[in-house]
Protein backbone atom coordinates (compact mmCIF):
# COMPACT_ATOMS: atom_id res chain seq x y z
CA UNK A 1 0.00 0.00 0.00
CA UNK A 2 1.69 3.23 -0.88
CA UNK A 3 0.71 6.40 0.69
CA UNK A 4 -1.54 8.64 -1.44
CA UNK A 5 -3.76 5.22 -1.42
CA UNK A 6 -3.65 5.43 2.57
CA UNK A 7 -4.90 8.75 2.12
CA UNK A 8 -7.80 8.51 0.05
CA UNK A 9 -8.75 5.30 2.27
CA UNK A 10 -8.65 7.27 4.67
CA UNK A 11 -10.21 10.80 3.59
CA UNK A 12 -13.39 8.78 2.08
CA UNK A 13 -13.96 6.09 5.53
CA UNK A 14 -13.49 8.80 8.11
CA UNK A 15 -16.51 9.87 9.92
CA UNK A 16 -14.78 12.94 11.72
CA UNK A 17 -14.46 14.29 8.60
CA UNK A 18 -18.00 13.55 7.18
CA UNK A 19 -19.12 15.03 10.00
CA UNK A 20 -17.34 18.37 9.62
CA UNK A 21 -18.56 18.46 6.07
CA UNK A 22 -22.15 18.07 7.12
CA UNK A 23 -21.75 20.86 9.70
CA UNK A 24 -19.80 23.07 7.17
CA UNK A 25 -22.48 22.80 4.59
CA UNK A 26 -25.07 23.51 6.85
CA UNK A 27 -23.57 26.67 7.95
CA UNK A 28 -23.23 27.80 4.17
CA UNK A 29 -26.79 27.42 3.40
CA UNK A 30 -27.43 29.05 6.70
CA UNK A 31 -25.69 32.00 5.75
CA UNK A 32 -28.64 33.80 3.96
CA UNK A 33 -30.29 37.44 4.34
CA UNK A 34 -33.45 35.49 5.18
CA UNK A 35 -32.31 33.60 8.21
CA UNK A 36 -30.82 36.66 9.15
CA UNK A 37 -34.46 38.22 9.11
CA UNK A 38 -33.69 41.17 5.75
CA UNK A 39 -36.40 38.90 3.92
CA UNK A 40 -39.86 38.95 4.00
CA UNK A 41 -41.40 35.45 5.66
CA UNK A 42 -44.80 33.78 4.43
CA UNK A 43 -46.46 31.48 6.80
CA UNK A 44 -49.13 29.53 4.89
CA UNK A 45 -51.55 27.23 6.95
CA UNK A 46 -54.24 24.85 6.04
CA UNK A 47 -56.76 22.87 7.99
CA UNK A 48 -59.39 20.07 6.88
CA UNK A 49 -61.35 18.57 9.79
CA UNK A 50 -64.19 15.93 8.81
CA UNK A 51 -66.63 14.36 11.28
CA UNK A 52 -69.12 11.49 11.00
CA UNK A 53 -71.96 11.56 13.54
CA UNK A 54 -75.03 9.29 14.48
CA UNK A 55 -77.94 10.70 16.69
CA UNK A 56 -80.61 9.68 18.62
CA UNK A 57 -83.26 11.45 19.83
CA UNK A 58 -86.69 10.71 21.48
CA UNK A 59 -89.16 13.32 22.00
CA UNK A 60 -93.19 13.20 23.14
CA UNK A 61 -93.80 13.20 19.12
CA UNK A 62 -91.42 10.01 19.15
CA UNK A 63 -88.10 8.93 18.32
CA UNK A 64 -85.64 10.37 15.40
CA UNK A 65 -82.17 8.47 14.53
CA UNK A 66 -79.33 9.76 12.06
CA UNK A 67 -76.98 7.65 10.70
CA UNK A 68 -73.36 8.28 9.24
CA UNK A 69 -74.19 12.09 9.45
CA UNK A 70 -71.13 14.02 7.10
CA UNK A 71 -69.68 17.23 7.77
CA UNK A 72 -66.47 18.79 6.18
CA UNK A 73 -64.52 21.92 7.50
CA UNK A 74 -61.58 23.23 5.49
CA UNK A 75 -59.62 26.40 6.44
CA UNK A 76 -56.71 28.21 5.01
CA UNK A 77 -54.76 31.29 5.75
CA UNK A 78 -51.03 33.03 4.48
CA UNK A 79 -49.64 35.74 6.61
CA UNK A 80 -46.69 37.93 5.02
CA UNK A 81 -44.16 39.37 8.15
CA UNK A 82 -41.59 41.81 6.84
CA UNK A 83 -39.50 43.67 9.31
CA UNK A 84 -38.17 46.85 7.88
CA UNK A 85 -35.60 47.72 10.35
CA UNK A 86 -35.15 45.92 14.31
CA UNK A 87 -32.06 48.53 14.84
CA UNK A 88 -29.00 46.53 14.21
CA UNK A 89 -30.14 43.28 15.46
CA UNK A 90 -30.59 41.57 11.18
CA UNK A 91 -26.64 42.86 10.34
CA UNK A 92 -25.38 41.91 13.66
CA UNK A 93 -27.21 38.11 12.59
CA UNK A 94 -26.10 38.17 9.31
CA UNK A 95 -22.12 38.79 10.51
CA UNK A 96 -23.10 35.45 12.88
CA UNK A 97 -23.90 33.54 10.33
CA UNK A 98 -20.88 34.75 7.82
CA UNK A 99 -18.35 33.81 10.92
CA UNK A 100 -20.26 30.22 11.68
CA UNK A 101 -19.77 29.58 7.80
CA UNK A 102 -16.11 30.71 8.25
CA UNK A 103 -15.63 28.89 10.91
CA UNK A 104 -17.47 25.58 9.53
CA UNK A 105 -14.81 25.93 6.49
CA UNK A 106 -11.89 26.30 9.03
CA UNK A 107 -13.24 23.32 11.16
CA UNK A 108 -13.35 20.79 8.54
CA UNK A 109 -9.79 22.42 6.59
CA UNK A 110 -8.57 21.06 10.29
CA UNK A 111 -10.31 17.47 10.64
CA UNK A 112 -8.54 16.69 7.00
CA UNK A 113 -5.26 17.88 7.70
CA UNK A 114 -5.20 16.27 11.24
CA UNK A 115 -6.90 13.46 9.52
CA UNK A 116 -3.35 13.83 6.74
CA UNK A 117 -0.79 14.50 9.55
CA UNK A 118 -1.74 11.07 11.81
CA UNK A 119 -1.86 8.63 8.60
CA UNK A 120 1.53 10.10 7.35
CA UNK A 121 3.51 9.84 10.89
CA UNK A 122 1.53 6.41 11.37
CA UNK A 123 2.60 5.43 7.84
CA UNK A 124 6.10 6.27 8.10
CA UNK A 125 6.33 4.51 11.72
CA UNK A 126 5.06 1.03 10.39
CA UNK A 127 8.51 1.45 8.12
CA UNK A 128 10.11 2.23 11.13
CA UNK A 129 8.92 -0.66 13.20
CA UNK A 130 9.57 -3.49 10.50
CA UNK A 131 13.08 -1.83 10.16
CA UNK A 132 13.69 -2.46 13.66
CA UNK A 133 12.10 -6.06 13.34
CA UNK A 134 14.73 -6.88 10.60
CA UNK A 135 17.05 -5.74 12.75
CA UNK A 136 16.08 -7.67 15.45
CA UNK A 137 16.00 -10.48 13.50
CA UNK A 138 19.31 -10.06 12.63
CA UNK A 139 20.46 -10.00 16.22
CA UNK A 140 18.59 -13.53 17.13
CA UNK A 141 20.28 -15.11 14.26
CA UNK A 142 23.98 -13.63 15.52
CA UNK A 143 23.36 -14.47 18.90
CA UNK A 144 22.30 -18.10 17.85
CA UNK A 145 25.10 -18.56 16.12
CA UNK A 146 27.45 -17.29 19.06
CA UNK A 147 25.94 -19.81 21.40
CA UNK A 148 26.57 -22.41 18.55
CA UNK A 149 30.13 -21.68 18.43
CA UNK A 150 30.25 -21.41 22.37
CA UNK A 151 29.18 -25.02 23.00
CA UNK A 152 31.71 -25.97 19.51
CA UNK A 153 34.53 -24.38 21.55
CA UNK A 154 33.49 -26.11 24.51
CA UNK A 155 33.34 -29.52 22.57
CA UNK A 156 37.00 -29.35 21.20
CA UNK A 157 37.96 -28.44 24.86
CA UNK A 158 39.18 -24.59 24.22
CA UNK A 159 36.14 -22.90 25.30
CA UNK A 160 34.61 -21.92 28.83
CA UNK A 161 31.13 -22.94 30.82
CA UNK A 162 30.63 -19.30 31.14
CA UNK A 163 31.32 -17.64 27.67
CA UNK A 164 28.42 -20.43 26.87
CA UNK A 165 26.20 -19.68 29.27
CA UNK A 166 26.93 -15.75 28.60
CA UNK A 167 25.64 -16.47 24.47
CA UNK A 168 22.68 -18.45 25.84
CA UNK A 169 21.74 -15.20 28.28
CA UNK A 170 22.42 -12.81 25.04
CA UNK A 171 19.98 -15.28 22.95
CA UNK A 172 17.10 -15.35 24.97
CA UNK A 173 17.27 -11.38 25.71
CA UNK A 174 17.79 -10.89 21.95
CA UNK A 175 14.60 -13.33 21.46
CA UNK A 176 12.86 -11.50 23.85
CA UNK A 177 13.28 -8.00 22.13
CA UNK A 178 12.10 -9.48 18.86
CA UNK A 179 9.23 -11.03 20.27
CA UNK A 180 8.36 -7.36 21.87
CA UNK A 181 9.12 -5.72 18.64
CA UNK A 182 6.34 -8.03 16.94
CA UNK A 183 3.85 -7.06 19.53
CA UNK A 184 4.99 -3.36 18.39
CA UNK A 185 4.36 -4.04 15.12
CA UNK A 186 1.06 -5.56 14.99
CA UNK A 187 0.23 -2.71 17.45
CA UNK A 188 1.13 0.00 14.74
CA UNK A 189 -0.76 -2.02 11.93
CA UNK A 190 -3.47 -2.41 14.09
CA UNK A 191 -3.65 1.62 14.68
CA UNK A 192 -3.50 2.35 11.48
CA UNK A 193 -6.39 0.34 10.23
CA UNK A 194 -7.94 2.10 12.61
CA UNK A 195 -7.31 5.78 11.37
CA UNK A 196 -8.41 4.33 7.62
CA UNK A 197 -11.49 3.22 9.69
CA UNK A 198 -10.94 -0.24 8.82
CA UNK A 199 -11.06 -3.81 10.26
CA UNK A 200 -7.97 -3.45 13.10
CA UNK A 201 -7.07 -7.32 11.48
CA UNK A 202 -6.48 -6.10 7.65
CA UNK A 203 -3.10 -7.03 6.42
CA UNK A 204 -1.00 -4.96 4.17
CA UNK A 205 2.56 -3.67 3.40
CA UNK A 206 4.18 -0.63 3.10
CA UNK A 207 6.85 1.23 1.44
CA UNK A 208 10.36 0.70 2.80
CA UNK A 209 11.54 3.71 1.67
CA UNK A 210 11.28 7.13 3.51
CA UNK A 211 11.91 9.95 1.16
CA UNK A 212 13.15 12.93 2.86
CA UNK A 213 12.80 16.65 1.66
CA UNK A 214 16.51 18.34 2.70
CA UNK A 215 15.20 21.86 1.43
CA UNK A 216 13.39 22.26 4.23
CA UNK A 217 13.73 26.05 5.90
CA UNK A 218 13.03 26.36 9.44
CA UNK A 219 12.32 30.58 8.15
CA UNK A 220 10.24 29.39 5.55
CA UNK A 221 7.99 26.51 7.45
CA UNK A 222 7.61 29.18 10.56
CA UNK A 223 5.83 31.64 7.47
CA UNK A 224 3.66 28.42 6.11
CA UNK A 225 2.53 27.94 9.36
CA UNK A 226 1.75 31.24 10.55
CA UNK A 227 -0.42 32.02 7.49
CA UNK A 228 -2.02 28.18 6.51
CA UNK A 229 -2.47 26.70 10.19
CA UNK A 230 -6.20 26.87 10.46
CA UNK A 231 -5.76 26.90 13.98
CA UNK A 232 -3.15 29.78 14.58
């Protein structure tokens, strides 16, 4: 898996981010002159009631019955509200809703590139972490071989108890570490399944290779982030 495919796993499966889109667009269609009361409003209401009544009645002349007696009601009104001026109150609304939009925008420019910054660093640290396995690796496969050669020496009768017993110790703590370093890994895989909002258990590979940028301009950056950061 390379990383721009991370990404877009990512940027599509996470809800944060959904979320903050919902909430952005909501402020944008918000941010009217009629929600901010400049517009006219029409309320229009309707009613239809409809009743079905039987009657009895007895009287000295006798008795009188209806049956499945109809009657139908319907009502309508509109009402048109325009407030002219309420002082300041509609402008001071209006500059709510422009900041809310703003703020929507800023909100979800922040979920994506937090979103960005924790699949990159996670991305980079699985290379890291099978790196360091290797390496491990490495070490249990010296260390095996040094206690092989410790119980040879011992065998031909120019070796010591201890040196042996010293390779066996260095084996077992080098096992140990590799074993740990697994754990690690798996840990790190598992987390980032888990930012691409994704079953923890998903298997996958990534890019040995860390490319590094050695332009970089500590000047420069400081300017980027003062003017980009959404949050400064």
């Amino acid at each position: 898996m390379s990383l721009s495919e991370a990404l877009t796993i990512a940027l599509e499966n996470n809800w944060g981010i959904t979320l903050a889109e919902n909430e952005s667009r909501i402020a944008e269609l918000n941010n009217t002159f009629g929600r901010a009361g400049f517009l006219p409003s029409v309320d229009v209401t309707a009613a239809r009631s409809r009743n079905v009544n039987n009657t009895y009645q007895q009287t000295i002349a006798g008795t009188r019955e209806g049956n499945n007696a109809i009657s139908n009601s319907i009502n309508a009104g509109i009402a048109l509200t325009w407030t002219i001026f309420d002082g300041i109150n509609m402008f001071i609304q209006k500059k709510k809703l422009e900041e809310l939009e703003s703020m929507g925008i800023t909100e979800l420019r922040s979920v994506i590139e937090n979103t960005v910054a924790q699949v990159v660093v996670a991305y980079y640290d699985i290379a890291v972490q099978e790196r360091l396995t290797d390496v491990y690796f490495e070490a249990v496969q010296l260390s095996s071989e040094r206690k092989r050669f410790a119980r040879a020496m011992i065998d031909i009768g120019s070796g010591s108890e201890l040196s042996y017993l010293q390779s066996a110790v260095d084996l077992n703590t080098d096992s140990a570490t590799y074993m740990q370093q697994l754990v690690f890994l798996a840990n790190s895989k598992a987390e980032f399944n888990r930012l691409l909002c994704r079953d923890l258990l998903t298997t996958f590979e990534v890019t040995s290779e860390i490319p590094l940028n050695y332009d970089l301009l500590y000047e420069q950056l400081w300017n980027l982030i003062q003017e980009q950061n959404p949050i400064s």
